[in-house]
Structure formats: C-alpha cells, structure tokens
C-alpha atoms as a PDB file:
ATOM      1  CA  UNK A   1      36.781  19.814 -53.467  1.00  0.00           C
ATOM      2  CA  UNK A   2      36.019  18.073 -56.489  1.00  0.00           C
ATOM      3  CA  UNK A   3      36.884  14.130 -56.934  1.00  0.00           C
ATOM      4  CA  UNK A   4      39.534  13.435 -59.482  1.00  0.00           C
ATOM      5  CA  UNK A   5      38.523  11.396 -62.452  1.00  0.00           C
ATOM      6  CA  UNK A   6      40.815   8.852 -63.451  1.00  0.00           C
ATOM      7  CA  UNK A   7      41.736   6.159 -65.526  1.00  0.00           C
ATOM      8  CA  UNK A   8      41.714   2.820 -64.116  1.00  0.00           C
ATOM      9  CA  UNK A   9      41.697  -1.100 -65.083  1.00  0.00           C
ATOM     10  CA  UNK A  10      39.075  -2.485 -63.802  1.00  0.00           C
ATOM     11  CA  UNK A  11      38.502  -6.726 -63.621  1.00  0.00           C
ATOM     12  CA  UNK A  12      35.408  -8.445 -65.200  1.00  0.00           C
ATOM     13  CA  UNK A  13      32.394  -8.779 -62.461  1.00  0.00           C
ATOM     14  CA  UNK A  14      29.159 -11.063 -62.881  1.00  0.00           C
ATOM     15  CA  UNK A  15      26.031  -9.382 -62.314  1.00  0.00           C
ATOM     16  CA  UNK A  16      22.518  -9.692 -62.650  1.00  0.00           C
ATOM     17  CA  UNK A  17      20.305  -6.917 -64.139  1.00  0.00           C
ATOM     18  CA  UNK A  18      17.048  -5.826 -65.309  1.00  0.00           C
ATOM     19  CA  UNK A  19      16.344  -3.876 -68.066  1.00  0.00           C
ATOM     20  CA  UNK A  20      14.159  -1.111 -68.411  1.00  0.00           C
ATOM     21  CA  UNK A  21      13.359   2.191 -70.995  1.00  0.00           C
ATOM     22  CA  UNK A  22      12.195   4.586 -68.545  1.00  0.00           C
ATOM     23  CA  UNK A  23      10.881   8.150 -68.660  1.00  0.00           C
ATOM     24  CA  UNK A  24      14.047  10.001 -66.351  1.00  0.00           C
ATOM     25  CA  UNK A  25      11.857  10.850 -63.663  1.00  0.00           C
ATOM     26  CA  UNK A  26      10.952   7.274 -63.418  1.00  0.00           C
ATOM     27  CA  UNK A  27      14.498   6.154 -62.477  1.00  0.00           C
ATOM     28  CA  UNK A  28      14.788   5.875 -58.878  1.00  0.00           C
ATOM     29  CA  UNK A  29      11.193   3.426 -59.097  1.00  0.00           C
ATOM     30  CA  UNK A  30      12.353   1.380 -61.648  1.00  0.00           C
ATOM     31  CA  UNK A  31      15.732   1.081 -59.947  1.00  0.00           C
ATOM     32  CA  UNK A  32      14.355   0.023 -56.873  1.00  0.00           C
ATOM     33  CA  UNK A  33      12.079  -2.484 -58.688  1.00  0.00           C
ATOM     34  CA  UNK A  34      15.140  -3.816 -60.660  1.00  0.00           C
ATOM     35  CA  UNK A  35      17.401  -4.102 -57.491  1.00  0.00           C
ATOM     36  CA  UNK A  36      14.933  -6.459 -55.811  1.00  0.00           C
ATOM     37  CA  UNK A  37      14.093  -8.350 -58.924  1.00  0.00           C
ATOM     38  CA  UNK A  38      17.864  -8.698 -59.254  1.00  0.00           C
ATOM     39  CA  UNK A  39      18.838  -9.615 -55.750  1.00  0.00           C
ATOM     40  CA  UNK A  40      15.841 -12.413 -55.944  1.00  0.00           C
ATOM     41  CA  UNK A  41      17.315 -13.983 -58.822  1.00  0.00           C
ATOM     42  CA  UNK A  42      20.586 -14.244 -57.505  1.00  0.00           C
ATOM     43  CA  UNK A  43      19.340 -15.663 -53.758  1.00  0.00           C
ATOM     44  CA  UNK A  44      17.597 -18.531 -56.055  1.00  0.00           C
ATOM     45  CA  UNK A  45      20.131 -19.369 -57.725  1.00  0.00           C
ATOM     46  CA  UNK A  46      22.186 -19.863 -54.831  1.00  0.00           C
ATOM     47  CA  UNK A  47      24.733 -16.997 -55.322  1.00  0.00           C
ATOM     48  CA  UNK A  48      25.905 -14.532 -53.474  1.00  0.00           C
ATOM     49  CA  UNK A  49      25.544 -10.466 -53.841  1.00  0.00           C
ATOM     50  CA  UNK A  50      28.534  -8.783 -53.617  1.00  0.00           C
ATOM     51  CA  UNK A  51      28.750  -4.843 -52.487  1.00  0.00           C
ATOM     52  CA  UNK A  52      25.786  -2.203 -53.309  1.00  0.00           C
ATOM     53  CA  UNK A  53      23.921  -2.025 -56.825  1.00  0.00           C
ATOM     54  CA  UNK A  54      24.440  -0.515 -60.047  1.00  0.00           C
ATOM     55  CA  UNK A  55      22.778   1.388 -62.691  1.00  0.00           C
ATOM     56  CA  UNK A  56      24.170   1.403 -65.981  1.00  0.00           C
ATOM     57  CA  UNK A  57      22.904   3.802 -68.464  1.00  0.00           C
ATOM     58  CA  UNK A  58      23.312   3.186 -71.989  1.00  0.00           C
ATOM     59  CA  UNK A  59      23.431   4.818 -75.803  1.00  0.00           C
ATOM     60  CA  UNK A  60      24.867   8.024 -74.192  1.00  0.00           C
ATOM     61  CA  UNK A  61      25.535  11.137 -76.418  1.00  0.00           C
ATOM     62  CA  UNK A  62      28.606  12.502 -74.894  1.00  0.00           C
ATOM     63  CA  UNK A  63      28.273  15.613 -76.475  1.00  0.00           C
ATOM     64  CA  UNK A  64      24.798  16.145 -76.589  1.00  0.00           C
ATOM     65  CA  UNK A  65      24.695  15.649 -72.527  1.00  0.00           C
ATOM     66  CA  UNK A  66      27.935  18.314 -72.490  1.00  0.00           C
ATOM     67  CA  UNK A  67      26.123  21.289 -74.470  1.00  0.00           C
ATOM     68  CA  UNK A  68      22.795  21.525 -72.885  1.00  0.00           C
ATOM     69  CA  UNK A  69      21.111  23.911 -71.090  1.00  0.00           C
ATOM     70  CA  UNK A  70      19.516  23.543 -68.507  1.00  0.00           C
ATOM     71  CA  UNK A  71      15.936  24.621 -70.467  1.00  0.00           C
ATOM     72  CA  UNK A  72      16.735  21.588 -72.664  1.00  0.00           C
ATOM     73  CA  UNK A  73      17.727  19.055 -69.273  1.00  0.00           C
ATOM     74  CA  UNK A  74      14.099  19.884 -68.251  1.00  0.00           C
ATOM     75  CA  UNK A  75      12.878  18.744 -71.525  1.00  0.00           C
ATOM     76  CA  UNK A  76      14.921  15.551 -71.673  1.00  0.00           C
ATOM     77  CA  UNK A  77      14.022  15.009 -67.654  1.00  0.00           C
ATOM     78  CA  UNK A  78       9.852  15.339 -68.811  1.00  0.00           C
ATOM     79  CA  UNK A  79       9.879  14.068 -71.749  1.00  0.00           C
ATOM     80  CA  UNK A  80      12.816  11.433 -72.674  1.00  0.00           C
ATOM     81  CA  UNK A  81      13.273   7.606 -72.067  1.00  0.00           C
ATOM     82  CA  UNK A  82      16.858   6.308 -71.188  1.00  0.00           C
ATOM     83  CA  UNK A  83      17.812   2.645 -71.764  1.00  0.00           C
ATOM     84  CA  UNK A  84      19.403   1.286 -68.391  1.00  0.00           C
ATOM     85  CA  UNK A  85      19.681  -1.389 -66.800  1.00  0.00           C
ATOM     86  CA  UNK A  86      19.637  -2.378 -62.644  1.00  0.00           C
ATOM     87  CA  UNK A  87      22.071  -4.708 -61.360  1.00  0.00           C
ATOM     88  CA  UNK A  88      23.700  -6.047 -58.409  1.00  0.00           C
ATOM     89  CA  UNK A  89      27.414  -7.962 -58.772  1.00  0.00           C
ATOM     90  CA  UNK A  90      27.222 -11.373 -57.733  1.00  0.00           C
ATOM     91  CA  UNK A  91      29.944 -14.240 -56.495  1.00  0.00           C
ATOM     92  CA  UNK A  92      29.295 -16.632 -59.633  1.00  0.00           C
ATOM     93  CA  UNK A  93      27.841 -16.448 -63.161  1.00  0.00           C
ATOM     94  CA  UNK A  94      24.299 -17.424 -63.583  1.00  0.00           C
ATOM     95  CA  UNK A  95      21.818 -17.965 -66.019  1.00  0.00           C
ATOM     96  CA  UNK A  96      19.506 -15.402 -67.164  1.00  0.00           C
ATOM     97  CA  UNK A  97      15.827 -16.288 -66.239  1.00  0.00           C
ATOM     98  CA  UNK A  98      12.779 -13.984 -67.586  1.00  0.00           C
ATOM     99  CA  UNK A  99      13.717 -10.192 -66.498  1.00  0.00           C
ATOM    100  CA  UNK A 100      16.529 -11.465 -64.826  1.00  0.00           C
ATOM    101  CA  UNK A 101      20.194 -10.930 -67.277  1.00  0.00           C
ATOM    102  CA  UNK A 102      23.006 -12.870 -66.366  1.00  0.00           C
ATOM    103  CA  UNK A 103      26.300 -10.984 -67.458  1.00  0.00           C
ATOM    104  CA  UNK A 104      29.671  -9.631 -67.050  1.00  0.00           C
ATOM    105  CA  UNK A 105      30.656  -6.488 -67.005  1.00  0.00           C
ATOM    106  CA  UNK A 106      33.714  -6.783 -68.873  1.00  0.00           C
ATOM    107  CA  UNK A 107      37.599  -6.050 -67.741  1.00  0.00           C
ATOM    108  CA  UNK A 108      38.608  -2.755 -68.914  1.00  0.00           C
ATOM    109  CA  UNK A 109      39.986   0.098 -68.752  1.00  0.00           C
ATOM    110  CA  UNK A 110      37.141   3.137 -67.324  1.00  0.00           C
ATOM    111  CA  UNK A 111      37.344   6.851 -66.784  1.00  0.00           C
ATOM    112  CA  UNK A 112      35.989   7.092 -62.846  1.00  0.00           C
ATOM    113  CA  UNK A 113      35.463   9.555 -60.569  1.00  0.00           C
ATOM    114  CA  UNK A 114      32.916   9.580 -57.383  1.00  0.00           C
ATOM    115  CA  UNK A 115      30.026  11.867 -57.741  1.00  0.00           C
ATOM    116  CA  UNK A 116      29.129  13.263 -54.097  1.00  0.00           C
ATOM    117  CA  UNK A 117      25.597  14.054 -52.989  1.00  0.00           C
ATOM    118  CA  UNK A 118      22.245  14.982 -54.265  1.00  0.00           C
ATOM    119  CA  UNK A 119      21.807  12.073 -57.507  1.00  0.00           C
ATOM    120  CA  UNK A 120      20.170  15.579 -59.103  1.00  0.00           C
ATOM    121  CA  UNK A 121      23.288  16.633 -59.523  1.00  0.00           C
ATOM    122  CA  UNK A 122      24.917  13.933 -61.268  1.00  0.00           C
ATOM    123  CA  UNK A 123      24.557  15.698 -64.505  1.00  0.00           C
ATOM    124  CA  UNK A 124      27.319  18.444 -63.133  1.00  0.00           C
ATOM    125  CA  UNK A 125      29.574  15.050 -62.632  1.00  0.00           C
ATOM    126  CA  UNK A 126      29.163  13.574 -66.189  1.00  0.00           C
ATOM    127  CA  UNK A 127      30.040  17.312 -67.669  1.00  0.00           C
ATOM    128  CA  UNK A 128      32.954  17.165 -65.717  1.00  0.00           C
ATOM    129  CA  UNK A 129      34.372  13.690 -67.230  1.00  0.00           C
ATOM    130  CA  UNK A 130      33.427  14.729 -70.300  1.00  0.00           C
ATOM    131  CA  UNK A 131      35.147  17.858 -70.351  1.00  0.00           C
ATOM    132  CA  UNK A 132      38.046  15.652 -68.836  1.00  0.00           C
ATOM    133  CA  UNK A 133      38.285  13.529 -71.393  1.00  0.00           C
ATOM    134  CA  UNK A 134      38.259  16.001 -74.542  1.00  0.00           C
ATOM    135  CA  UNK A 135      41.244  17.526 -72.793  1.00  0.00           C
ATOM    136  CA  UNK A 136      42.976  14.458 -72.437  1.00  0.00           C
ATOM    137  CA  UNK A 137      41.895  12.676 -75.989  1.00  0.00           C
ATOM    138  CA  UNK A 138      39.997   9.850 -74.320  1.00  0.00           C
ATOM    139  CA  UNK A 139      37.179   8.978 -75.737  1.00  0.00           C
ATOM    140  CA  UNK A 140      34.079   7.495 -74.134  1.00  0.00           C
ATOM    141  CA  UNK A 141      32.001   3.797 -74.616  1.00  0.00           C
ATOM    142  CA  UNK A 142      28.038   5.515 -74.924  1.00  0.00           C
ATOM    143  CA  UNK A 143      27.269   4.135 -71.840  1.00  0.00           C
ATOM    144  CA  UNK A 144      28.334   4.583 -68.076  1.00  0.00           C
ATOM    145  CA  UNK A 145      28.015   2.224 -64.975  1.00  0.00           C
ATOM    146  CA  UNK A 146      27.159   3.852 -61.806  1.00  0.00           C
ATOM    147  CA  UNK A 147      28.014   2.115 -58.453  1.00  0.00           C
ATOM    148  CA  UNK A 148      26.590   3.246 -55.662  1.00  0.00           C
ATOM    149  CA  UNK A 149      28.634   2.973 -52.924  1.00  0.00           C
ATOM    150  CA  UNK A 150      26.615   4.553 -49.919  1.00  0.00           C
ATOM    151  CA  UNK A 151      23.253   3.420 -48.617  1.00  0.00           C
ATOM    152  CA  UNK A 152      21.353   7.119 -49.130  1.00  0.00           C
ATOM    153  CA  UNK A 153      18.762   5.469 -46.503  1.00  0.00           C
ATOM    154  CA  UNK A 154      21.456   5.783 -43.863  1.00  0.00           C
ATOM    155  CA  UNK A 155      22.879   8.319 -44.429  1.00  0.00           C
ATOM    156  CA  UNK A 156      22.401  12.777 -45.797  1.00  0.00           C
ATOM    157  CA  UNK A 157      22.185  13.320 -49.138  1.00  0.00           C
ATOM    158  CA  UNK A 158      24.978  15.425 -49.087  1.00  0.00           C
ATOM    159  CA  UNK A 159      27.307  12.940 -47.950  1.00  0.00           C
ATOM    160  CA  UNK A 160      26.387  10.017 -50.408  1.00  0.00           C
ATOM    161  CA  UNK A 161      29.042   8.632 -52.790  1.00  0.00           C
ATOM    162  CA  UNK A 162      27.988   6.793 -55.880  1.00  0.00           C
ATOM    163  CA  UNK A 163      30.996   5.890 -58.167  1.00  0.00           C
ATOM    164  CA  UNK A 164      31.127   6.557 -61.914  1.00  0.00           C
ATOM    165  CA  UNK A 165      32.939   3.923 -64.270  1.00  0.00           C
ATOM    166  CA  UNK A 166      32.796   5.105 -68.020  1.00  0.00           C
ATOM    167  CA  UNK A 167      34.753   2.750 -70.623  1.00  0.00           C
ATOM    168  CA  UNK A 168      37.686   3.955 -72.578  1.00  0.00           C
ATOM    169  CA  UNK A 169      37.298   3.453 -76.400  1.00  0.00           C
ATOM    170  CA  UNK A 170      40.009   2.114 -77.957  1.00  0.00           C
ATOM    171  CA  UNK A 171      40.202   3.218 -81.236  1.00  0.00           C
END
C-alpha cells in the first residue's frame, strides 16, 4: 500500500549542510562525506544533532522528472550533475565555517509522503507527488528535502523509510 502524500505545516529547523554538484551515481559518497563533515561542525560548535540526516535536492524540473522514460533516467543517472546539499538538524543556529552552511530550513507548508525501500526507487515516489499535486493544483518549490528516517545499516532495504518534504508555492 502506497503512503499518502499530504500537505502539512512544518516549523523552521537549523541545520548544517554541505554542498555539493554531483554526478547522480555519486550521491550516496558524497552524502556520506557531507553527513560527517556536517555532524563535525556541529560537535565543535558545541550543538547538538537532532534525528537522522537530510538530503535536499535542488533546481528540480517537476515536469521534466514526471515525463521521462526510463531510456532518458539512464541518461540523466550517467551523465547529469544535481545540486544538493547534506545536512543534519541541529539544537541551535550556528555559524557557517568553510564547507560547513549554517541555515534554516524555513516554516512552511510541504507536500510529504514517505518513500519505502530501495532509494532506486525514489524516482517512482517523486512521480507520484507530482502527479498528486497537478490533480490537486499545488504547485511545487524546485527543490525537495529528503529525511531519512531509518538507519538502512540496520535494517533491509525493503523496509527503510526516508520522508519526502516538497514546499508548496504560493502563488
């Protein structure tokens, strides 16, 4: 059974995270990096890290993700670079320091659902908010936050829950 997307308000959160442009096969390296680059900043400064990381993908084209094939997913999985960013939530703000970005991710309000399983299948997930939100007339910020919400170190694949958070633009 599929998880029902939603809209919800979500409050501001301070984070820490590194950005990076990398080829999409180079993701789960470059998050790892990031996350541990991330959680050192925020152990120097004294902070605390609060829950699991984050990934948050950004100039998204809605509807070029929604109309591929999956000839053309190849090609973009070879070939493209996505801007993203790492990050891990943290108790306080901080101050950025080299790699390290000091933010918020703002209050809001977010289409989310939970994706379920294998990450390779996330793309199924984002096609199904997207489709969502044409039917409903929301339209979607060009970038998504995913918050991973199981440890897929612990646990199988086909039980892991990462949470999507997509923000509503008002227009």
């Amino acid at each position: 059974m599929a998880d029902q997307i939603a809209i919800e308000q979500r409050e501001a959160a301070h984070a820490v995270e590194i950005a990076a442009n990398p080829r999409l096969w180079q993701i789960p390296k470059v998050l790892a990096s990031g996350f541990a680059e991330a959680r050192a900043h925020i152990e120097r400064s004294g902070a605390a890290v609060e829950g699991m990381p984050f990934a948050r993908y950004l100039g998204i084209d809605w509807d070029k993700m929604a109309g591929q094939g999956v000839l053309a997913q190849i090609g973009e999985f070879v070939f493209s670079r996505q801007a993203m960013r790492s990050g891990l939530f943290c108790s306080r703000p901080l101050s950025s320091e080299g790699n390290a970005i000091a933010t918020t991710v703002p209050a809001g309000r977010y289409v989310t659902t939970y994706h379920r399983g294998a990450y390779h299948k996330v793309g199924d997930t984002y096609r199904r908010i997207v489709a969502w939100a044409r039917e409903n007339g929301v339209s979607l910020a060009d970038s998504s936050l995913e918050h991973y919400i199981d440890d897929p170190t612990t646990m199988a694949m086909d039980e892991v829950r990462t949470q999507i958070w997509i923000a509503v633009r008002d227009e």
